[in-house]
PDB file of N, CA and C in Angstrom:
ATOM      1  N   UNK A   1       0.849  -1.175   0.000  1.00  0.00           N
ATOM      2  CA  UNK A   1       0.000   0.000   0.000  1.00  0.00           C
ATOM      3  C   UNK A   1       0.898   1.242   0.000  1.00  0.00           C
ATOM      4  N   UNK A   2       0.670   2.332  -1.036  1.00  0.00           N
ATOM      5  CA  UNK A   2       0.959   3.606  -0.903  1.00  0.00           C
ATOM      6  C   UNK A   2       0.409   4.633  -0.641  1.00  0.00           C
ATOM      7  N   UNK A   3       0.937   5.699   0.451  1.00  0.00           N
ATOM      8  CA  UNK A   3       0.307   7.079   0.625  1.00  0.00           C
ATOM      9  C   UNK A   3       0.060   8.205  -0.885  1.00  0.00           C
ATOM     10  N   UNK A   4      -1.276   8.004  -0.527  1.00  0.00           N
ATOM     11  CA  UNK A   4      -1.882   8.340  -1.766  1.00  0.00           C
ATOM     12  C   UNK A   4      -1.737   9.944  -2.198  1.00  0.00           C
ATOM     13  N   UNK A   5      -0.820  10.376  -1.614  1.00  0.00           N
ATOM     14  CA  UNK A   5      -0.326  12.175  -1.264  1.00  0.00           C
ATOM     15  C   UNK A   5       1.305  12.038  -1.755  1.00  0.00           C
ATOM     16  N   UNK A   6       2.202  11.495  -1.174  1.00  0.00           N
ATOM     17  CA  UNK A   6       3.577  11.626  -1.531  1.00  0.00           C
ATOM     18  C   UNK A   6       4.202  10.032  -1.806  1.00  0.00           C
ATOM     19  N   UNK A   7       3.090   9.118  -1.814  1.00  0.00           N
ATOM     20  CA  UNK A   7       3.357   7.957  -3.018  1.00  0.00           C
ATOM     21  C   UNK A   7       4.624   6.785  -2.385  1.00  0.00           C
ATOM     22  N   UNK A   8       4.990   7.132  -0.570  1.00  0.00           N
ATOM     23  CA  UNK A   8       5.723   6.393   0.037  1.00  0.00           C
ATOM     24  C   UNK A   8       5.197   5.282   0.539  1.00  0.00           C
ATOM     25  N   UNK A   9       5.675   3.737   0.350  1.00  0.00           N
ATOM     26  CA  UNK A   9       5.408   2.929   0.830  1.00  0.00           C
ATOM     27  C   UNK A   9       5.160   2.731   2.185  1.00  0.00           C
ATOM     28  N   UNK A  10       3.688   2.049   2.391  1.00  0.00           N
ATOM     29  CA  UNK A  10       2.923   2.194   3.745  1.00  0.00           C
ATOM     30  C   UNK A  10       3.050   0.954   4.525  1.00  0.00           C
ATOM     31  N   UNK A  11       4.314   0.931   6.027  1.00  0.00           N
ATOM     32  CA  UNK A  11       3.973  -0.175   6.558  1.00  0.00           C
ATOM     33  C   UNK A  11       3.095  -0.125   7.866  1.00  0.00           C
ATOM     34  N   UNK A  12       3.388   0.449   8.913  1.00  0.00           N
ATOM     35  CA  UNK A  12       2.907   0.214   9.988  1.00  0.00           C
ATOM     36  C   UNK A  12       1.707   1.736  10.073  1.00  0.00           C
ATOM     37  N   UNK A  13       2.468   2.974  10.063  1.00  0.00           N
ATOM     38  CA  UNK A  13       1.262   3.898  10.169  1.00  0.00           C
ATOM     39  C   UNK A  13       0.474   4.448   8.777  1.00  0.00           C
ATOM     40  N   UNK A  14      -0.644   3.811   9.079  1.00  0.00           N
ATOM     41  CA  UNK A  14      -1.344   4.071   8.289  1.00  0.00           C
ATOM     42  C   UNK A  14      -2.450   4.661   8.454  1.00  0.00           C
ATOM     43  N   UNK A  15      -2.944   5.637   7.979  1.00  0.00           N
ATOM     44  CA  UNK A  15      -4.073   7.058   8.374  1.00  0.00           C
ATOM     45  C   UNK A  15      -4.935   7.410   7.175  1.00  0.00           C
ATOM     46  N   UNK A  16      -6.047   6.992   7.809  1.00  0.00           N
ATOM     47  CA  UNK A  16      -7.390   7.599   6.533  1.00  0.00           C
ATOM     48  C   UNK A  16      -7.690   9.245   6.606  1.00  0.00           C
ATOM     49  N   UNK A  17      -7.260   9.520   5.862  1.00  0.00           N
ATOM     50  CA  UNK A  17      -8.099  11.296   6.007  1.00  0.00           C
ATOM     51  C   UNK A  17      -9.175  11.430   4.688  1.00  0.00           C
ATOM     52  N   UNK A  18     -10.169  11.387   5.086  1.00  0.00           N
ATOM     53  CA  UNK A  18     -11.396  11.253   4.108  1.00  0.00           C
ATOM     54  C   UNK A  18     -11.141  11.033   3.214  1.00  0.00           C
ATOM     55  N   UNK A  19     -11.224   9.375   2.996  1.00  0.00           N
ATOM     56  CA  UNK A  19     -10.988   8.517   1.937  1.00  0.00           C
ATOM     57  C   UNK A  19      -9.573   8.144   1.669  1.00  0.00           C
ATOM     58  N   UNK A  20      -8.663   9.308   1.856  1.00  0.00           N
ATOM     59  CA  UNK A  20      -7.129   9.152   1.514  1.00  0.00           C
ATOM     60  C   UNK A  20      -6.380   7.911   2.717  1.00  0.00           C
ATOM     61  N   UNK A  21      -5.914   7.345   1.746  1.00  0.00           N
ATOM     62  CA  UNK A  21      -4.771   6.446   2.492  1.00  0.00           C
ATOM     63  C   UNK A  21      -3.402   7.334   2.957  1.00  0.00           C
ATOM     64  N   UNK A  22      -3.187   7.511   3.710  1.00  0.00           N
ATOM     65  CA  UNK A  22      -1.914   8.599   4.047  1.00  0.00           C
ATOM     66  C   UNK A  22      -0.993   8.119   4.789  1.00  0.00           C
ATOM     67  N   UNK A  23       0.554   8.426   4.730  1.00  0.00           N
ATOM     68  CA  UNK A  23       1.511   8.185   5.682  1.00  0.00           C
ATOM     69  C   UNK A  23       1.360   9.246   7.129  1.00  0.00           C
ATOM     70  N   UNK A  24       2.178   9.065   8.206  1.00  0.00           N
ATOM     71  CA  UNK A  24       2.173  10.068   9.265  1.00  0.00           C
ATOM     72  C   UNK A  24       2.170  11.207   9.016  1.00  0.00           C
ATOM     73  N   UNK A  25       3.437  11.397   7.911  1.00  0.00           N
ATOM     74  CA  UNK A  25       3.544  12.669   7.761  1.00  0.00           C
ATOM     75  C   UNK A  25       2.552  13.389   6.973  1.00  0.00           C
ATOM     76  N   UNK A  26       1.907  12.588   5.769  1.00  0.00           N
ATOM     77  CA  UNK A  26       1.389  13.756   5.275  1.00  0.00           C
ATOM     78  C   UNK A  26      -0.284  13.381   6.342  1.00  0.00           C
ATOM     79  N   UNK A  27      -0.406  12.620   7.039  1.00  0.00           N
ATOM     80  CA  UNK A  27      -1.983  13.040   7.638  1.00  0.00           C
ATOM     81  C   UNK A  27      -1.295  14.837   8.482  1.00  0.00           C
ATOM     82  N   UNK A  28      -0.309  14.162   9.141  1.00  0.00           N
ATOM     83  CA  UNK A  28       0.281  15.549  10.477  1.00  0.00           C
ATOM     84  C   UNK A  28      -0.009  16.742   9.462  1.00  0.00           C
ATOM     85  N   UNK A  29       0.611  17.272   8.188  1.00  0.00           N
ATOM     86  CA  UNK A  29       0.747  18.358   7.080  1.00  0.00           C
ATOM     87  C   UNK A  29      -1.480  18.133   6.650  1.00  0.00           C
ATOM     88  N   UNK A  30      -1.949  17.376   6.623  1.00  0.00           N
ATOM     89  CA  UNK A  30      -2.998  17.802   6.641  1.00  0.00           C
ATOM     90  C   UNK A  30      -4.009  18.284   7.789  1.00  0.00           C
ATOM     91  N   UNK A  31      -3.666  17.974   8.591  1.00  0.00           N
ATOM     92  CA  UNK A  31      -4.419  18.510  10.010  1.00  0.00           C
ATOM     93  C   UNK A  31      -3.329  19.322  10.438  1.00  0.00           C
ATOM     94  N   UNK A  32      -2.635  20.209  10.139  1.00  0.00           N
ATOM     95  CA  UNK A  32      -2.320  21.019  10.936  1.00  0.00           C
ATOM     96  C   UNK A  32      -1.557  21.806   9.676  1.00  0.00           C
ATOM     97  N   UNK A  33      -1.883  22.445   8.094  1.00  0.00           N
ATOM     98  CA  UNK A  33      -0.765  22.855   7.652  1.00  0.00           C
ATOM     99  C   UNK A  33      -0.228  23.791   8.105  1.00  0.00           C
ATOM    100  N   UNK A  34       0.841  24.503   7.200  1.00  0.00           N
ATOM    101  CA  UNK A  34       1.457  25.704   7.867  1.00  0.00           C
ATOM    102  C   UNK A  34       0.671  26.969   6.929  1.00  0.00           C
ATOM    103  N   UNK A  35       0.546  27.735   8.149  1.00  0.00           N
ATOM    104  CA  UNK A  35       0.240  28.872   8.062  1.00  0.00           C
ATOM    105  C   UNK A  35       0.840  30.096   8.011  1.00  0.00           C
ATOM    106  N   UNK A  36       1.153  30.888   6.912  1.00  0.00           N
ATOM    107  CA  UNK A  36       1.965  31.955   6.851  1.00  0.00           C
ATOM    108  C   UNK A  36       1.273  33.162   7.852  1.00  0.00           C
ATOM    109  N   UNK A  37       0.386  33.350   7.855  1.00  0.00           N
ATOM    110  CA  UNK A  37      -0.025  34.565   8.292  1.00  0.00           C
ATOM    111  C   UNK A  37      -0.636  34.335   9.596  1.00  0.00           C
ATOM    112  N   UNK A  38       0.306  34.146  10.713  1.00  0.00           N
ATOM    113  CA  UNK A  38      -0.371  34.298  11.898  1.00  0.00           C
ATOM    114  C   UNK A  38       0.489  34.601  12.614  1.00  0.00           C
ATOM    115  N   UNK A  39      -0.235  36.055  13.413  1.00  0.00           N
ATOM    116  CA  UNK A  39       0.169  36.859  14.260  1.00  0.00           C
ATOM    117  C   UNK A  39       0.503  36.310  15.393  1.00  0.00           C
ATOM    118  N   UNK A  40       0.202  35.056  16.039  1.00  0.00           N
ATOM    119  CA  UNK A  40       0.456  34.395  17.401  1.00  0.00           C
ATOM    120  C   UNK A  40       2.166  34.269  17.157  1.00  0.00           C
ATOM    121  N   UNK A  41       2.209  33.395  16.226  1.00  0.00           N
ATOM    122  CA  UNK A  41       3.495  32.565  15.343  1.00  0.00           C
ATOM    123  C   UNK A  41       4.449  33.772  14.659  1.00  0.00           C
ATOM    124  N   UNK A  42       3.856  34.866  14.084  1.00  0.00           N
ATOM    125  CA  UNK A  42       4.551  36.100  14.074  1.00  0.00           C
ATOM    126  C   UNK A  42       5.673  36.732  15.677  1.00  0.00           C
ATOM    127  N   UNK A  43       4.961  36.900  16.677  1.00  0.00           N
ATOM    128  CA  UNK A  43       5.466  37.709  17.752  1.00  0.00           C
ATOM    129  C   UNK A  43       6.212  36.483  18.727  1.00  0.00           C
ATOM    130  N   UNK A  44       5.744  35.475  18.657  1.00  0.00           N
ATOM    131  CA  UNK A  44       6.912  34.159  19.348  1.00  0.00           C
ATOM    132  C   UNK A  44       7.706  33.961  18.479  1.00  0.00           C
ATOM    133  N   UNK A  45       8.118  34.030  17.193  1.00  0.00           N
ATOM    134  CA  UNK A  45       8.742  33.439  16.649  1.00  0.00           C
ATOM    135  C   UNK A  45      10.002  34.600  16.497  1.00  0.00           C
ATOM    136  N   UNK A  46       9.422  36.138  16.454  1.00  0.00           N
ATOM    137  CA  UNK A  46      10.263  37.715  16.760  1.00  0.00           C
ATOM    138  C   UNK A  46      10.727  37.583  18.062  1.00  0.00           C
ATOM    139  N   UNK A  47      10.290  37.108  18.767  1.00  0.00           N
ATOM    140  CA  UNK A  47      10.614  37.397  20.876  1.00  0.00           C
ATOM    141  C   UNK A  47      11.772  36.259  20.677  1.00  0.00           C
ATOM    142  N   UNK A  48      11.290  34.754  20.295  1.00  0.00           N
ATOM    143  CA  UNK A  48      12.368  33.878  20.686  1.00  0.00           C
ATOM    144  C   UNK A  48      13.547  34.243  19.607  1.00  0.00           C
ATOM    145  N   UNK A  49      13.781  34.819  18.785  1.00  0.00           N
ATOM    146  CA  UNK A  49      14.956  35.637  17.946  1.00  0.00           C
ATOM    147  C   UNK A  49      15.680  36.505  19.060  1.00  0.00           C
ATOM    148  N   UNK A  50      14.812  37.264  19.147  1.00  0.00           N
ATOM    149  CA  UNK A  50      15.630  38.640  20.007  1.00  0.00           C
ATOM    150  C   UNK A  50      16.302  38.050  21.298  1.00  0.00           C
ATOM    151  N   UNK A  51      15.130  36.612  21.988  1.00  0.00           N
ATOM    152  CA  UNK A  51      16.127  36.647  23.221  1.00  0.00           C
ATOM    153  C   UNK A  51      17.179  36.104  22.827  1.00  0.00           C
ATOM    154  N   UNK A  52      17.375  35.188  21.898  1.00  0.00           N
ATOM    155  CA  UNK A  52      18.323  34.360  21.653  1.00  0.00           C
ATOM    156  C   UNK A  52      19.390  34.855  20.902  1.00  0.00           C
ATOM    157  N   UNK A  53      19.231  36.746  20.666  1.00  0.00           N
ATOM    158  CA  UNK A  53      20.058  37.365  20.106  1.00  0.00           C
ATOM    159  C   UNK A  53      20.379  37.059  18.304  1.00  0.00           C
ATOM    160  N   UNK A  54      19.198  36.551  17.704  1.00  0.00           N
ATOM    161  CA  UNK A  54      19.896  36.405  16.751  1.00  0.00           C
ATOM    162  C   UNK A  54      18.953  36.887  15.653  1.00  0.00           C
ATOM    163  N   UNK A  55      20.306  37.295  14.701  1.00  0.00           N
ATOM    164  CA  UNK A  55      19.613  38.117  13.113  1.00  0.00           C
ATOM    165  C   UNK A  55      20.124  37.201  12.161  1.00  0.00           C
ATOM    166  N   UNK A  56      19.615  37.907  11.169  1.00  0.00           N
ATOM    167  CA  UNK A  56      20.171  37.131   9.393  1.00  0.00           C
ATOM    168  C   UNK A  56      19.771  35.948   9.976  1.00  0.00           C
ATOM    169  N   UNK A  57      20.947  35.177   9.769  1.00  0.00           N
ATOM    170  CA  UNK A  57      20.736  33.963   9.193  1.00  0.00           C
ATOM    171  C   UNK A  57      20.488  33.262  10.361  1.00  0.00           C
ATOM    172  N   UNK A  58      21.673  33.687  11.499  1.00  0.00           N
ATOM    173  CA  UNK A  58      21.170  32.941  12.583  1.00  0.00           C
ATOM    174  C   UNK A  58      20.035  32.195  13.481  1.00  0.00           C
ATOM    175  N   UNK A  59      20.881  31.127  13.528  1.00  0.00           N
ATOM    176  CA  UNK A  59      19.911  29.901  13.867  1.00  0.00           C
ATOM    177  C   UNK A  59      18.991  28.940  12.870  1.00  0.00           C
ATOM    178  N   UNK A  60      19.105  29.813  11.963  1.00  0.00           N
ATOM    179  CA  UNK A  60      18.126  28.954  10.493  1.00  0.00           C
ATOM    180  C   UNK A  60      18.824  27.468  10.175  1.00  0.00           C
ATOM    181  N   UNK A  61      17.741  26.627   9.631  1.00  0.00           N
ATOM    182  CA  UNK A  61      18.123  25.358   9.090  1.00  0.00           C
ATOM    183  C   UNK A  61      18.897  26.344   7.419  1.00  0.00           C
ATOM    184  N   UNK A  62      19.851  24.681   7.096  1.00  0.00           N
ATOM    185  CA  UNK A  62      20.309  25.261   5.687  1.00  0.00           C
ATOM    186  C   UNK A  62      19.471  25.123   4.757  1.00  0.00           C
ATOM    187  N   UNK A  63      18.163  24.675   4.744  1.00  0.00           N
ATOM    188  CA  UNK A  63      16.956  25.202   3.499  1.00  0.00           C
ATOM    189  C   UNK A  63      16.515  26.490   3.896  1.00  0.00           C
ATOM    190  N   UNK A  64      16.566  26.834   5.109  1.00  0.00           N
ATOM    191  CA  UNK A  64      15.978  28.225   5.388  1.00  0.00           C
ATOM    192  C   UNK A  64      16.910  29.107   4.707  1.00  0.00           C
ATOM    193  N   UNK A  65      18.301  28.892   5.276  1.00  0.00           N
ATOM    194  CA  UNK A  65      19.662  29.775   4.655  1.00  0.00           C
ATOM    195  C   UNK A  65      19.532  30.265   2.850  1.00  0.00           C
ATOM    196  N   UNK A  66      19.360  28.638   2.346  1.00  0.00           N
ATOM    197  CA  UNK A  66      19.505  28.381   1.135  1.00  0.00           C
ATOM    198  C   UNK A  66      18.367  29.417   0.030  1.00  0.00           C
ATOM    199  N   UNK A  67      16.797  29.315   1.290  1.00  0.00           N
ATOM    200  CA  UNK A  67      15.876  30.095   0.480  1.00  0.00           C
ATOM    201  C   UNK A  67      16.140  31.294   0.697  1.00  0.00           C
ATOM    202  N   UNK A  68      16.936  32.376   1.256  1.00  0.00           N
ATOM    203  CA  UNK A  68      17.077  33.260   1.959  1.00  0.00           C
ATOM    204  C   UNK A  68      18.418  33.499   0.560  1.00  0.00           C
ATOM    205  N   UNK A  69      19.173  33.123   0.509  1.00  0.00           N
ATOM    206  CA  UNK A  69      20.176  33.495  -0.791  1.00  0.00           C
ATOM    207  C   UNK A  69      19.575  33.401  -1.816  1.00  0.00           C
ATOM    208  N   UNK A  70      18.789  32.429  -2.200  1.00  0.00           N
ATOM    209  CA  UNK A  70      17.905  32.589  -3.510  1.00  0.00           C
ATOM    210  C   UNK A  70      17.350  34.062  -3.762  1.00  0.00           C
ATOM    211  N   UNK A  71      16.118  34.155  -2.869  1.00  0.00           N
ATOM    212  CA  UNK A  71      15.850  35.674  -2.836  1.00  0.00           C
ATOM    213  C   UNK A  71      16.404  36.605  -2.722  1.00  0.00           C
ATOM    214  N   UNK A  72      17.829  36.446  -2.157  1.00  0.00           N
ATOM    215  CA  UNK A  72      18.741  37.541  -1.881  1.00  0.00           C
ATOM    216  C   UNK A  72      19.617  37.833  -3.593  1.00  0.00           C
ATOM    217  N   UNK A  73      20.011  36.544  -3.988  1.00  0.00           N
ATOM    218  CA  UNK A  73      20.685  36.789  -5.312  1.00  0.00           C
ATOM    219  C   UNK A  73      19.608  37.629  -6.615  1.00  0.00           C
ATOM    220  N   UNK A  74      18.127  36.795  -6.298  1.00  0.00           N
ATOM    221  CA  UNK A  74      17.615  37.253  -7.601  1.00  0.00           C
ATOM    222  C   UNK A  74      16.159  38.805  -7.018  1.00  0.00           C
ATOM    223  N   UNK A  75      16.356  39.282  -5.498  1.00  0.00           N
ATOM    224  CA  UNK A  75      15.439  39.900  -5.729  1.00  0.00           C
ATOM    225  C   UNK A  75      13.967  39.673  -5.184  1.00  0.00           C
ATOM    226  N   UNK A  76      13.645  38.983  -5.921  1.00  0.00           N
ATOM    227  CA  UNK A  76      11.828  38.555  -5.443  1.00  0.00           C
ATOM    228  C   UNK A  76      11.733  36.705  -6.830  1.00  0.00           C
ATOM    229  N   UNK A  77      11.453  35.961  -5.602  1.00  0.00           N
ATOM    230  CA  UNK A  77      10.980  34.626  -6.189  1.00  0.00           C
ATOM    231  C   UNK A  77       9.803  34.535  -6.542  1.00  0.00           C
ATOM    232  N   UNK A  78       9.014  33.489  -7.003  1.00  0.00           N
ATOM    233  CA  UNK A  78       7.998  32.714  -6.907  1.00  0.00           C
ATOM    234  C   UNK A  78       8.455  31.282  -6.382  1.00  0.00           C
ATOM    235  N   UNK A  79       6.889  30.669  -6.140  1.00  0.00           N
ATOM    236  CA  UNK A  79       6.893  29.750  -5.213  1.00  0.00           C
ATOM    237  C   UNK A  79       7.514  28.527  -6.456  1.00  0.00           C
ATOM    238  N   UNK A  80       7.109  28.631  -7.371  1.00  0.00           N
ATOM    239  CA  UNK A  80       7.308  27.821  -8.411  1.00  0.00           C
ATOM    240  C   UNK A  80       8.972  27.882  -8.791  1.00  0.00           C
ATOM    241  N   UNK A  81       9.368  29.294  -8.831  1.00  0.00           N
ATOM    242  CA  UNK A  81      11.271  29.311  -8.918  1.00  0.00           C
ATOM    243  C   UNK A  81      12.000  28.442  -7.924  1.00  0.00           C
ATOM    244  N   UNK A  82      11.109  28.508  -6.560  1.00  0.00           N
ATOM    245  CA  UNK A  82      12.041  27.797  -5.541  1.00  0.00           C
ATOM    246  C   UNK A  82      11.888  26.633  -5.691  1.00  0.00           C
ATOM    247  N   UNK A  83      10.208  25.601  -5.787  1.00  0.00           N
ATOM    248  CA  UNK A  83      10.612  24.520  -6.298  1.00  0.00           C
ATOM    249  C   UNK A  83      11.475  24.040  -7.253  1.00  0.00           C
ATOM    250  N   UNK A  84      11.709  24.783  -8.116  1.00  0.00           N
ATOM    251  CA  UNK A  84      12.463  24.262  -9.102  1.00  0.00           C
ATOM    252  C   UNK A  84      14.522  24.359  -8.493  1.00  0.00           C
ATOM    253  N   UNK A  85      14.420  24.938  -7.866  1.00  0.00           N
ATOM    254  CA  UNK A  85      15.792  25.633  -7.052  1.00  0.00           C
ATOM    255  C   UNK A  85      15.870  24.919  -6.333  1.00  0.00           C
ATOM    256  N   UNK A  86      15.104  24.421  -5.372  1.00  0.00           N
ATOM    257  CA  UNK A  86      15.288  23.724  -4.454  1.00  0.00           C
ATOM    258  C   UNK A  86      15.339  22.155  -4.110  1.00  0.00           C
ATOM    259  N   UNK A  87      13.843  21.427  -5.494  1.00  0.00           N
ATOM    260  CA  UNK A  87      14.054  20.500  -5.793  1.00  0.00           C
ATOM    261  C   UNK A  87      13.647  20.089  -4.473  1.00  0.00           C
ATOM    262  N   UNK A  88      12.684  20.188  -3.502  1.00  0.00           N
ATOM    263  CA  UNK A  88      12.213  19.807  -2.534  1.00  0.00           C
ATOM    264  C   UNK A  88      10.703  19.711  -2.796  1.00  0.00           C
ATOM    265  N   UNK A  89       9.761  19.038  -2.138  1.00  0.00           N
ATOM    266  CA  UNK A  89       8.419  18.734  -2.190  1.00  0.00           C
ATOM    267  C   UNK A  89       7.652  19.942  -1.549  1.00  0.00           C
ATOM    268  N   UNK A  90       6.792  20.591  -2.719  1.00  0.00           N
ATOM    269  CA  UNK A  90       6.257  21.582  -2.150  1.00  0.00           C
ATOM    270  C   UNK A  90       5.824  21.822  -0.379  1.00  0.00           C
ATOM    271  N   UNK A  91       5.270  20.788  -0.281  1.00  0.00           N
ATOM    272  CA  UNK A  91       4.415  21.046   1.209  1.00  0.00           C
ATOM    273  C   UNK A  91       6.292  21.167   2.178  1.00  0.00           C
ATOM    274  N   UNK A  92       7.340  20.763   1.587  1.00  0.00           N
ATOM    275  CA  UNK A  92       8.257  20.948   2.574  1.00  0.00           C
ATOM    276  C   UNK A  92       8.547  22.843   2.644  1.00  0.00           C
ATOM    277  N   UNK A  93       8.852  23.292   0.689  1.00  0.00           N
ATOM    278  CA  UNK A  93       9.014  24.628   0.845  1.00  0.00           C
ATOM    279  C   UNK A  93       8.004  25.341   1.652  1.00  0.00           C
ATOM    280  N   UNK A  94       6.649  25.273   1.402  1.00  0.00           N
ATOM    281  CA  UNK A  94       5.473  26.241   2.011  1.00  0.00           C
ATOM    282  C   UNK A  94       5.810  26.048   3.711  1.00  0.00           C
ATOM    283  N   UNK A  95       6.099  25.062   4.671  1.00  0.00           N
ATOM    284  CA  UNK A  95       6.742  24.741   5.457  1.00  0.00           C
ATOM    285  C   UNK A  95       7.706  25.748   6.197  1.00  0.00           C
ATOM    286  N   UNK A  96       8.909  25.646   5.453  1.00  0.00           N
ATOM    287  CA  UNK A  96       9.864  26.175   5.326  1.00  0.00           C
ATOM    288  C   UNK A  96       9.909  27.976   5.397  1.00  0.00           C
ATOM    289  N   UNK A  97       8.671  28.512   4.244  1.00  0.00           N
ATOM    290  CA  UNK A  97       8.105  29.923   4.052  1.00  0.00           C
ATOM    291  C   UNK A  97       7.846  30.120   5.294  1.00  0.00           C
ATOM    292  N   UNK A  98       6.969  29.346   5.839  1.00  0.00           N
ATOM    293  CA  UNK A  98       6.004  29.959   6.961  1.00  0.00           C
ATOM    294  C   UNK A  98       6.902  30.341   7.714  1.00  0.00           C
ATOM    295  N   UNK A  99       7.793  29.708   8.655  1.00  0.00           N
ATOM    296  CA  UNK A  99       8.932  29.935   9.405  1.00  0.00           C
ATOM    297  C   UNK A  99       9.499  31.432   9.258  1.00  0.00           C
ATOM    298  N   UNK A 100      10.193  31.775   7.752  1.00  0.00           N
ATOM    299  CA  UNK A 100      10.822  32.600   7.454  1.00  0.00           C
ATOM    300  C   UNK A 100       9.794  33.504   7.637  1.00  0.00           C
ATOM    301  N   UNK A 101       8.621  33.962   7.207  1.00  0.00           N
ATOM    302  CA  UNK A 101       7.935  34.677   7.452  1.00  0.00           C
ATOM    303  C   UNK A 101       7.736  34.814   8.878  1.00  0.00           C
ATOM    304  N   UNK A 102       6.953  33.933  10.100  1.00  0.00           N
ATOM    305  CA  UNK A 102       7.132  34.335  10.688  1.00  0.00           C
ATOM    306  C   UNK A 102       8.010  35.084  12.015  1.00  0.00           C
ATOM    307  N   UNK A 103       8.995  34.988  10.736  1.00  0.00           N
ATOM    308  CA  UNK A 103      10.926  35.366  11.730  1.00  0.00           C
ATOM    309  C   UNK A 103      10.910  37.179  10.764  1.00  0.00           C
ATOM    310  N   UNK A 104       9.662  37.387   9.968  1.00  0.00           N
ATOM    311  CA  UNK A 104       9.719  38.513   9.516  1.00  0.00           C
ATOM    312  C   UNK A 104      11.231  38.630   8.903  1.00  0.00           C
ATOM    313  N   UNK A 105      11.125  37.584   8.043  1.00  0.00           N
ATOM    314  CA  UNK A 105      12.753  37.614   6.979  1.00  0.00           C
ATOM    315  C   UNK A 105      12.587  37.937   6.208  1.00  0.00           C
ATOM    316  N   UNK A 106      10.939  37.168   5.384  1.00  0.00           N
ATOM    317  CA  UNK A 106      10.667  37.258   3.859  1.00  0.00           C
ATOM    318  C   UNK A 106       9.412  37.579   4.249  1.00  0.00           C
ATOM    319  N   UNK A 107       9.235  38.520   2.947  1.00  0.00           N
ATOM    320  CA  UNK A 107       7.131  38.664   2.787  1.00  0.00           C
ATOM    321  C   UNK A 107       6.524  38.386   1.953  1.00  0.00           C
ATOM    322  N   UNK A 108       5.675  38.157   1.277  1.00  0.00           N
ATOM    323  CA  UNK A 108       4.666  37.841  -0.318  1.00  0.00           C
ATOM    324  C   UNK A 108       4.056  39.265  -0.599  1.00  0.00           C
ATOM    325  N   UNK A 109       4.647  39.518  -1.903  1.00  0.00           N
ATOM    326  CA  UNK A 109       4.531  41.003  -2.505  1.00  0.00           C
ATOM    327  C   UNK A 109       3.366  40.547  -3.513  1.00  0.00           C
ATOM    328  N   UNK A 110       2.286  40.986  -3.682  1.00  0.00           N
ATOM    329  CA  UNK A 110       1.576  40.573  -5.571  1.00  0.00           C
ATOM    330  C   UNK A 110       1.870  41.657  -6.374  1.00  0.00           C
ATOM    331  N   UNK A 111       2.292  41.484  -7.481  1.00  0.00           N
ATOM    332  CA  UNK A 111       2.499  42.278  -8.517  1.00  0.00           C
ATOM    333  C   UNK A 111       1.830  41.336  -9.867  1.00  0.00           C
ATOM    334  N   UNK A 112       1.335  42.321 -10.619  1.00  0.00           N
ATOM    335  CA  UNK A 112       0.413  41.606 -11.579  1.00  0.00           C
ATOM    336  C   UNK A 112      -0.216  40.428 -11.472  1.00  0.00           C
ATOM    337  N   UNK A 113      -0.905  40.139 -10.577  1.00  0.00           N
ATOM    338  CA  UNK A 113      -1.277  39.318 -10.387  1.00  0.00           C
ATOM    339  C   UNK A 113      -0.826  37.952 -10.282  1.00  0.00           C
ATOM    340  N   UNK A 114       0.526  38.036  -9.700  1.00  0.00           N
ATOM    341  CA  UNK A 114       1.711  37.148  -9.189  1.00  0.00           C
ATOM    342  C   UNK A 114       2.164  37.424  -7.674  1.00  0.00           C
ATOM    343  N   UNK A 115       2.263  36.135  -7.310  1.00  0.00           N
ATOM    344  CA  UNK A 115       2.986  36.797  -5.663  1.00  0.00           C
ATOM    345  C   UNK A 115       4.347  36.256  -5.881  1.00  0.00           C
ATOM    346  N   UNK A 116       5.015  37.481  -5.366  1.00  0.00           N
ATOM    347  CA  UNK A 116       6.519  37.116  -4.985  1.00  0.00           C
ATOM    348  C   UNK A 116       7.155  36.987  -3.676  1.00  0.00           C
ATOM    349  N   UNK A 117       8.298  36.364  -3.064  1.00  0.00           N
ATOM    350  CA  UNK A 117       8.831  36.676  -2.217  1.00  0.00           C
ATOM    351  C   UNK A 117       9.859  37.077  -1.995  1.00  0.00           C
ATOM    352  N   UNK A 118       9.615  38.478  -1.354  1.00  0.00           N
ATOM    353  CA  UNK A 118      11.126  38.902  -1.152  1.00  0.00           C
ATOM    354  C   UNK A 118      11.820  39.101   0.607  1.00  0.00           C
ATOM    355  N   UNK A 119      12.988  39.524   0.161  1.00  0.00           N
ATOM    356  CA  UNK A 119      13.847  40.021   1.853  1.00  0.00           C
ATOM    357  C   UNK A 119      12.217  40.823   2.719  1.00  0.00           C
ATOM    358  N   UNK A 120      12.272  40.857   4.123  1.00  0.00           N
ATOM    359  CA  UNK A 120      11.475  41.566   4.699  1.00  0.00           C
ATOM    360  C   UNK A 120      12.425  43.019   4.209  1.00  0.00           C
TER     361      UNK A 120
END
């Protein structure tokens, strides 16, 4: 049996989410995704920075680092440039965004009816 979301062979946990056969991980990413825009996750995520003294890059995983030079080299991404850059499974980048956002690193700009992300 395979998880009918990211197509990994299913041995022991196995999770129905309406109708879907799912592994752990992706039931966990469906009941709980990540959320860019929340102010709770905004101001803990700014407080535990400051106490811990740290800017830029500090403390980031190296996909955080990695998306953080992307945008830094070219400017303003799309979500679609970084998959392709990154070569990671979407639900990991959007993941990944939320974080940076709520560390107020990066923001989502729309321009013509495109969103980009750039440096905060």
């Amino acid at each position: 049996m395979m998880c009918s979301r990211c197509g990994t062979v299913l041995e022991d946990d196995i999770y129905d989410y309406y109708g879907q056969t799912v592994c752990e991980t992706c039931y966990m990413y469906l009941l709980n995704p990540p959320r860019s825009c929340d102010p709770t996750a905004v101001t803990t995520a700014v407080s535990a920075r400051r106490q811990a003294r740290q800017s830029g890059m500090e403390g980031l995983t190296d996909v955080q680092r990695r998306i953080l030079e992307i945008i830094g080299d070219k400017g303003k991404v799309t979500r679609d440039e970084l998959n392709e850059a990154l070569e990671l499974p979407a639900t990991e980048i959007e993941r990944q965004l939320a974080v940076l956002r709520h560390c107020e690193l990066i923001r989502a700009v729309k321009e013509h009816n495109k969103v980009f992300l750039t440096a905060w």
